[in-house]
Protein backbone atom coordinates (compact mmCIF):
# COMPACT_ATOMS: atom_id res chain seq x y z
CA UNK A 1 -2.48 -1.90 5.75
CA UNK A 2 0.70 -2.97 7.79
CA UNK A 3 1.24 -6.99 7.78
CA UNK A 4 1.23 -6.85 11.90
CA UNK A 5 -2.36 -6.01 11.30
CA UNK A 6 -2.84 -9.14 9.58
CA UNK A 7 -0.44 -10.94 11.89
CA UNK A 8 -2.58 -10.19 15.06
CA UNK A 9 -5.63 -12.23 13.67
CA UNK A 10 -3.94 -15.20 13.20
CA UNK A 11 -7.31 -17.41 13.96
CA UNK A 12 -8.48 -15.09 10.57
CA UNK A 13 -7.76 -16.42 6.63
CA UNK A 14 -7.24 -12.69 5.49
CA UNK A 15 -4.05 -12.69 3.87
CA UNK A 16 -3.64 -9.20 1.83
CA UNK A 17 -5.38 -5.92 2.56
CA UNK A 18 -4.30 -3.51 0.25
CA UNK A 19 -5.59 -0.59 -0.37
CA UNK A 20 -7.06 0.51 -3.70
CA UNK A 21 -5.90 4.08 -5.58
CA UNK A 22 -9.92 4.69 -5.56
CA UNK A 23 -10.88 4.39 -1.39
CA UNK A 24 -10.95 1.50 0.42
CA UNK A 25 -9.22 -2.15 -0.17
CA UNK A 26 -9.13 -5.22 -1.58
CA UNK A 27 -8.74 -8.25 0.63
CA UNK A 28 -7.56 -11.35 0.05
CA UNK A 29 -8.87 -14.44 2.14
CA UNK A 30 -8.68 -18.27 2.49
CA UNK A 31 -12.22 -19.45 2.08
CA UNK A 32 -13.35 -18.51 5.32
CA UNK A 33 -13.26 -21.34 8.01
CA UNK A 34 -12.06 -23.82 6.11
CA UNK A 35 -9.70 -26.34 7.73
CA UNK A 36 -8.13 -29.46 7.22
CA UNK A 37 -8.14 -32.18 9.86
CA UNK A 38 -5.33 -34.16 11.12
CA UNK A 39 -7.02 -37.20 8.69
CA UNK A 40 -6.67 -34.62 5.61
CA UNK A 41 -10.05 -34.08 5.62
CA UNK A 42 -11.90 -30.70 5.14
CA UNK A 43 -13.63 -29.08 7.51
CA UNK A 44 -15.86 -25.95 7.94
CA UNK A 45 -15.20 -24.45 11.25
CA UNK A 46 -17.76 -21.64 11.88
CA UNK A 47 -15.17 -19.91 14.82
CA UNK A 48 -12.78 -19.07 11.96
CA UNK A 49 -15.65 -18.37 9.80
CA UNK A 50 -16.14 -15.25 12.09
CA UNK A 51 -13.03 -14.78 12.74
CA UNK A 52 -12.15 -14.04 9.29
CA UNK A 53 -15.33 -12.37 8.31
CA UNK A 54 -15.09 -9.96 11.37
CA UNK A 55 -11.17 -9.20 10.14
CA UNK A 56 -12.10 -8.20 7.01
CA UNK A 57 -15.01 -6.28 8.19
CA UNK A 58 -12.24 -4.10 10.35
CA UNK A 59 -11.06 -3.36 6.95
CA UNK A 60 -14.35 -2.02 5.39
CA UNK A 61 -15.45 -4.90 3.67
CA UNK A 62 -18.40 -4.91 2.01
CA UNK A 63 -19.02 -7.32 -0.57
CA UNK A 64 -17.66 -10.83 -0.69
CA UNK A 65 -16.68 -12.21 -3.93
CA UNK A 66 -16.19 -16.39 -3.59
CA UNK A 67 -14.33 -17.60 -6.49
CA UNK A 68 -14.40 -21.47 -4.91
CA UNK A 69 -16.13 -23.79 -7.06
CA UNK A 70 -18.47 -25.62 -4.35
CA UNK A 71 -17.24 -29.23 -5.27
CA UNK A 72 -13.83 -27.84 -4.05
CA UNK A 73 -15.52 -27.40 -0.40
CA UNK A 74 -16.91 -29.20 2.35
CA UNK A 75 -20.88 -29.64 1.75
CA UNK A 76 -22.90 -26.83 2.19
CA UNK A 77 -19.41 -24.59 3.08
CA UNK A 78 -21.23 -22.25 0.96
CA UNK A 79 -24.12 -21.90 2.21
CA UNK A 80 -22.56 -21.86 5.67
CA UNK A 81 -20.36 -18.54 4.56
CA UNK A 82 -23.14 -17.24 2.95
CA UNK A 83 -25.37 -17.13 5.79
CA UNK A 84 -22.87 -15.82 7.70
CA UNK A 85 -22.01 -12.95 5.21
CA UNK A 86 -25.85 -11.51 5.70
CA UNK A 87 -25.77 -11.89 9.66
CA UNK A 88 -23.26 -9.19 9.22
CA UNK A 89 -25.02 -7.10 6.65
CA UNK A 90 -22.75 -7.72 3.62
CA UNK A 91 -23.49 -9.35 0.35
CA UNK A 92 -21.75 -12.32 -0.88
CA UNK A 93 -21.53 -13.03 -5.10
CA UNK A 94 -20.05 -16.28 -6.06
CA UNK A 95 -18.27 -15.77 -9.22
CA UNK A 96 -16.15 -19.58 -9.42
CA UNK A 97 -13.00 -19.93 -10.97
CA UNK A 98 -11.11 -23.37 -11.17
CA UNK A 99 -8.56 -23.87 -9.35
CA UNK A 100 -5.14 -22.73 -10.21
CA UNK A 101 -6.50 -20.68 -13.57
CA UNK A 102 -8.00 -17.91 -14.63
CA UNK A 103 -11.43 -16.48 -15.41
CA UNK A 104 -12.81 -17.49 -17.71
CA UNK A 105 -16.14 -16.67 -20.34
CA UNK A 106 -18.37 -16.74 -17.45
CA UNK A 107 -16.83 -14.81 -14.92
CA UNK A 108 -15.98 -12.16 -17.55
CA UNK A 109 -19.28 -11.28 -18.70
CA UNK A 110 -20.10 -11.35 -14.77
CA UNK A 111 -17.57 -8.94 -13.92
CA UNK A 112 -18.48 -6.40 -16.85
CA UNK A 113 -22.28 -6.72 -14.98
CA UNK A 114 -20.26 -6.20 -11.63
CA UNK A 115 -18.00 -3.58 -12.57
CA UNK A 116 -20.22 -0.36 -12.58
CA UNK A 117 -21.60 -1.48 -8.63
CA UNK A 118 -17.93 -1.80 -7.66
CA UNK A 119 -16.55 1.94 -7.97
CA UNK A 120 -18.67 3.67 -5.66
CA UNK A 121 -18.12 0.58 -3.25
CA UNK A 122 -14.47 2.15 -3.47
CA UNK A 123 -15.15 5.59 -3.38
CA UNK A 124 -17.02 5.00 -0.46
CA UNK A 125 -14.07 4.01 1.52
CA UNK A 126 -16.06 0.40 1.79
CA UNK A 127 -13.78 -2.66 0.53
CA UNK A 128 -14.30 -5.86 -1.36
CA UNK A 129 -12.86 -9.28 -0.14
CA UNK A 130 -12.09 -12.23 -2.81
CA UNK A 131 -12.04 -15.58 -1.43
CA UNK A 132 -10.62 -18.20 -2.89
CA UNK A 133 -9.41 -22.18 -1.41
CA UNK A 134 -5.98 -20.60 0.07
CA UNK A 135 -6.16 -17.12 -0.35
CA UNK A 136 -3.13 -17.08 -3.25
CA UNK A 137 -4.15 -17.52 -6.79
CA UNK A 138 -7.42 -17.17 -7.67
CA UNK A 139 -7.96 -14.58 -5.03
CA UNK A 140 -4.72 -12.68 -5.88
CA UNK A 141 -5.76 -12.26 -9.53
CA UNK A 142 -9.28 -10.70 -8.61
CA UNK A 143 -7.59 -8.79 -6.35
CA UNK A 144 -5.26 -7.75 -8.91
CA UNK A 145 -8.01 -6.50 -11.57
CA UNK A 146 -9.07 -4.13 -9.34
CA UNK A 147 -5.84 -2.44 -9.18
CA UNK A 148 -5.82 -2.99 -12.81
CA UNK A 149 -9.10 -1.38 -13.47
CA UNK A 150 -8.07 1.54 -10.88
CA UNK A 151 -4.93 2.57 -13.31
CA UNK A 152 -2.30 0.14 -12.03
CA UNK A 153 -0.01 -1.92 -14.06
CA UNK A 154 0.09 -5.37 -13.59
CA UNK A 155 3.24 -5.55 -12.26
CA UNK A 156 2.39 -3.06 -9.90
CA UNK A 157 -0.69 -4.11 -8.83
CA UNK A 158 1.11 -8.04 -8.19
CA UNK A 159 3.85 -6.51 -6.21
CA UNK A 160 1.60 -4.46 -3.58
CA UNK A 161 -0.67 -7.64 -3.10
CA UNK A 162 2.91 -9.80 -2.78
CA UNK A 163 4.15 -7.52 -0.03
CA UNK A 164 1.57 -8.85 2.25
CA UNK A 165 1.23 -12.07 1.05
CA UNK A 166 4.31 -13.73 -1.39
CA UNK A 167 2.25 -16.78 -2.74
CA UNK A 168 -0.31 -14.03 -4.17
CA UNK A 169 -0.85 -14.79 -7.78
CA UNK A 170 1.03 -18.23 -7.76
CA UNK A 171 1.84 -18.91 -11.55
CA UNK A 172 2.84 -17.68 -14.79
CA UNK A 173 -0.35 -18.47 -16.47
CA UNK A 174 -2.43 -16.21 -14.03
CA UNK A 175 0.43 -13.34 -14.25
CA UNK A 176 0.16 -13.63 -18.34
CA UNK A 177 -3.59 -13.19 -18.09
CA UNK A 178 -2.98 -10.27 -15.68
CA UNK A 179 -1.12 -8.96 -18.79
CA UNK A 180 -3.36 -9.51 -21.54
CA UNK A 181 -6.19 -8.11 -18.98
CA UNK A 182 -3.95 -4.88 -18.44
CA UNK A 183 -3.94 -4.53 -21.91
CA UNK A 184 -7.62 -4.97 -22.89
CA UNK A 185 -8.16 -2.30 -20.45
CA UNK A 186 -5.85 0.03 -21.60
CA UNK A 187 -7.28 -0.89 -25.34
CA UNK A 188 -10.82 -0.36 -24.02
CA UNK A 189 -10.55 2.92 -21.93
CA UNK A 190 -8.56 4.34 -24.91
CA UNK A 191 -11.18 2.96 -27.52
């Protein structure tokens, strides 16, 4: 996906559509319609909300995976996105991660449940969208195990994501677990 693309929605939070070796792409967002106010407060606002729902859509999105923890939000932001996720047709599955880490226990044994529904999302030519607070860390790792899981090498999978977006994946914790993943799944396939 070229970055003008991205660059002509700039009301939108998308900020990575890449596409995956299977069909289809993976798509980074901002948690969609989140704002900050000129006070520093956060703020839902449900015009960006569509805007960045209706962005990713353009790119085949089809499931929504929201890796905010809700006490990171605005009240009821998630419930807000939600709603608006199934006005379009799409599904939404929270899966949270904290902030500035990595999955953990939890979302692991979620994603091995997840995994078999996601290839023929893929081979569909359909896309999946992670959404985290900013659109850079937690976001760029999910983002990155699909790549991963689709035969790319970490490094790889980092640097397409980074072309559209440079804070993707923004520290060396999350790139080491991007490792060790790539290497569990190489251990696993193999095994």
């Amino acid at each position: 996906m070229r970055q003008d693309l991205i660059d002509l929605h700039s009301d939108s939070s998308v900020r990575a559509i890449c596409p995956h070796p299977r069909g289809g792409h993976v798509i980074t967002m901002g948690f969609p319609g989140l704002e900050i106010d000129f006070r520093g407060q956060a703020l839902i606002n449900p015009d960006r909300i569509d805007a960045t729902l209706n962005h990713a859509m353009t790119a085949g999105m089809r499931l929504l995976i929201i890796l905010t923890q809700p006490d990171e939000l605005p009240q009821d932001a998630i419930a807000m996105l939600r709603r608006a996720v199934r006005a379009r047709g799409l599904r939404a599955i929270a899966l949270p991660i904290e902030d500035y880490s990595v999955p953990g226990l939890a979302f692991m044994r979620a994603w091995k449940r997840l995994s078999p529904a996601l290839g023929p999302i893929f081979a569909s030519g359909a896309s999946v969208g992670m959404s985290c607070h900013h659109g850079a860390g937690r976001s760029g790792v999910v983002a990155a195990m699909h790549l991963i899981d689709a035969g790319c090498a970490p490094t790889q999978a980092v640097a397409k994501l980074r072309r559209q977006f440079p804070e993707t994946v923004e520290n060396d914790h999350q790139h080491g677990w991007l490792m060790d993943y790539a290497r569990a799944v190489r251990i696993n396939s193999v095994g």
